[in-house]
Protein backbone atom coordinates (compact mmCIF):
# COMPACT_ATOMS: atom_id res chain seq x y z
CA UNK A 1 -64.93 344.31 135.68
CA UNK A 2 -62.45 346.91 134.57
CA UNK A 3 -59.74 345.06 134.51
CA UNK A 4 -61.10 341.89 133.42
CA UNK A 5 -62.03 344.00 130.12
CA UNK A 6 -58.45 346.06 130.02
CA UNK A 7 -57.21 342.03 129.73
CA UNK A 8 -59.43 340.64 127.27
CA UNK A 9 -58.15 343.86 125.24
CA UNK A 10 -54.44 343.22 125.91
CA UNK A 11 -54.78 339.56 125.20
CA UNK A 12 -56.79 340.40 121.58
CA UNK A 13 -54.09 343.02 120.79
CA UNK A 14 -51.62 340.48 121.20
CA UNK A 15 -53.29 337.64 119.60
CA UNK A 16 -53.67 340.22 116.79
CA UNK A 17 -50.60 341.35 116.59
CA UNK A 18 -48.33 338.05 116.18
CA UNK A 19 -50.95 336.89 113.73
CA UNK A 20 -50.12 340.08 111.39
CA UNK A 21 -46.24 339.50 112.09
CA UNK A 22 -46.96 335.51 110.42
CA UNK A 23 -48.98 336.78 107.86
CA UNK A 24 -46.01 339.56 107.08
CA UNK A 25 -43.65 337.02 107.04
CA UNK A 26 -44.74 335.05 103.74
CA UNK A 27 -46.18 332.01 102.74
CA UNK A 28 -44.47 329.57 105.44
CA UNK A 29 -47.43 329.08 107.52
CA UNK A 30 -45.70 325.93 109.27
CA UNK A 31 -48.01 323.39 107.95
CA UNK A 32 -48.50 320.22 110.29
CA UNK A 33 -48.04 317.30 108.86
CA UNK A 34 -50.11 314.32 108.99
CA UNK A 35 -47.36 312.13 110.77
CA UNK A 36 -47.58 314.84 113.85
CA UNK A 37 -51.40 315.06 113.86
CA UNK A 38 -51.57 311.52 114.16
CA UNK A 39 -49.00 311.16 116.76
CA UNK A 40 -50.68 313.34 118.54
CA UNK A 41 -53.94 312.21 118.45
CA UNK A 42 -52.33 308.94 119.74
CA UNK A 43 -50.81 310.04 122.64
CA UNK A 44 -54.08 312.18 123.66
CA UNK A 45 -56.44 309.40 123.18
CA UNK A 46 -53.28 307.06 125.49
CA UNK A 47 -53.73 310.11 128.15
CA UNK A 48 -57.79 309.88 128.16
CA UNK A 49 -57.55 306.00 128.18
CA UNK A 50 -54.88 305.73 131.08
CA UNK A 51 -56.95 308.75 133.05
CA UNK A 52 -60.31 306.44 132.79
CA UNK A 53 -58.82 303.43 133.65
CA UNK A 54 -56.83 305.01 136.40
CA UNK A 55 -60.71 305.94 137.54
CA UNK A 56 -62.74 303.19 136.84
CA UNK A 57 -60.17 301.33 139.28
CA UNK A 58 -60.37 304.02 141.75
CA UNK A 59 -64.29 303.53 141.73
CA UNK A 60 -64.42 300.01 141.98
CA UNK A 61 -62.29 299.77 145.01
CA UNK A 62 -63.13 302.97 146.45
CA UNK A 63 -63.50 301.35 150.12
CA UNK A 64 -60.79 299.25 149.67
CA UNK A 65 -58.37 302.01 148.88
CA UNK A 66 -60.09 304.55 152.35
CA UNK A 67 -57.74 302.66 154.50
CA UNK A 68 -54.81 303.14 152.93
């Protein structure tokens, strides 16, 4: 449990740190644009509808596919 909490404490630190060296270095914050969020959005909702597909087939022929 020690270490798990020497981690947590490392992992804050350093989460803490880089957001005080992006708040030291100005205003550019990096802003997404809407072109990228939707892009991305896109290509996760592709991923989830290729994944379910991929195991709605799998179901279905399930005893089919035990032989293979």
């Amino acid at each position: 449990m020690h270490h798990l909490t020497r981690a947590a404490t490392a992992a804050v630190l350093w989460v803490r740190g880089r957001l005080e060296e992006g708040r030291a270095r100005g205003s550019d914050r990096g802003d997404i644009s809407i072109t990228t969020v939707i892009i991305w959005a896109a290509a996760v909702g592709g991923a989830i509808a290729i994944a379910g597909t991929i195991s709605i087939i799998v179901t279905k022929y399930n005893g089919l596919l035990t032989g293979i």
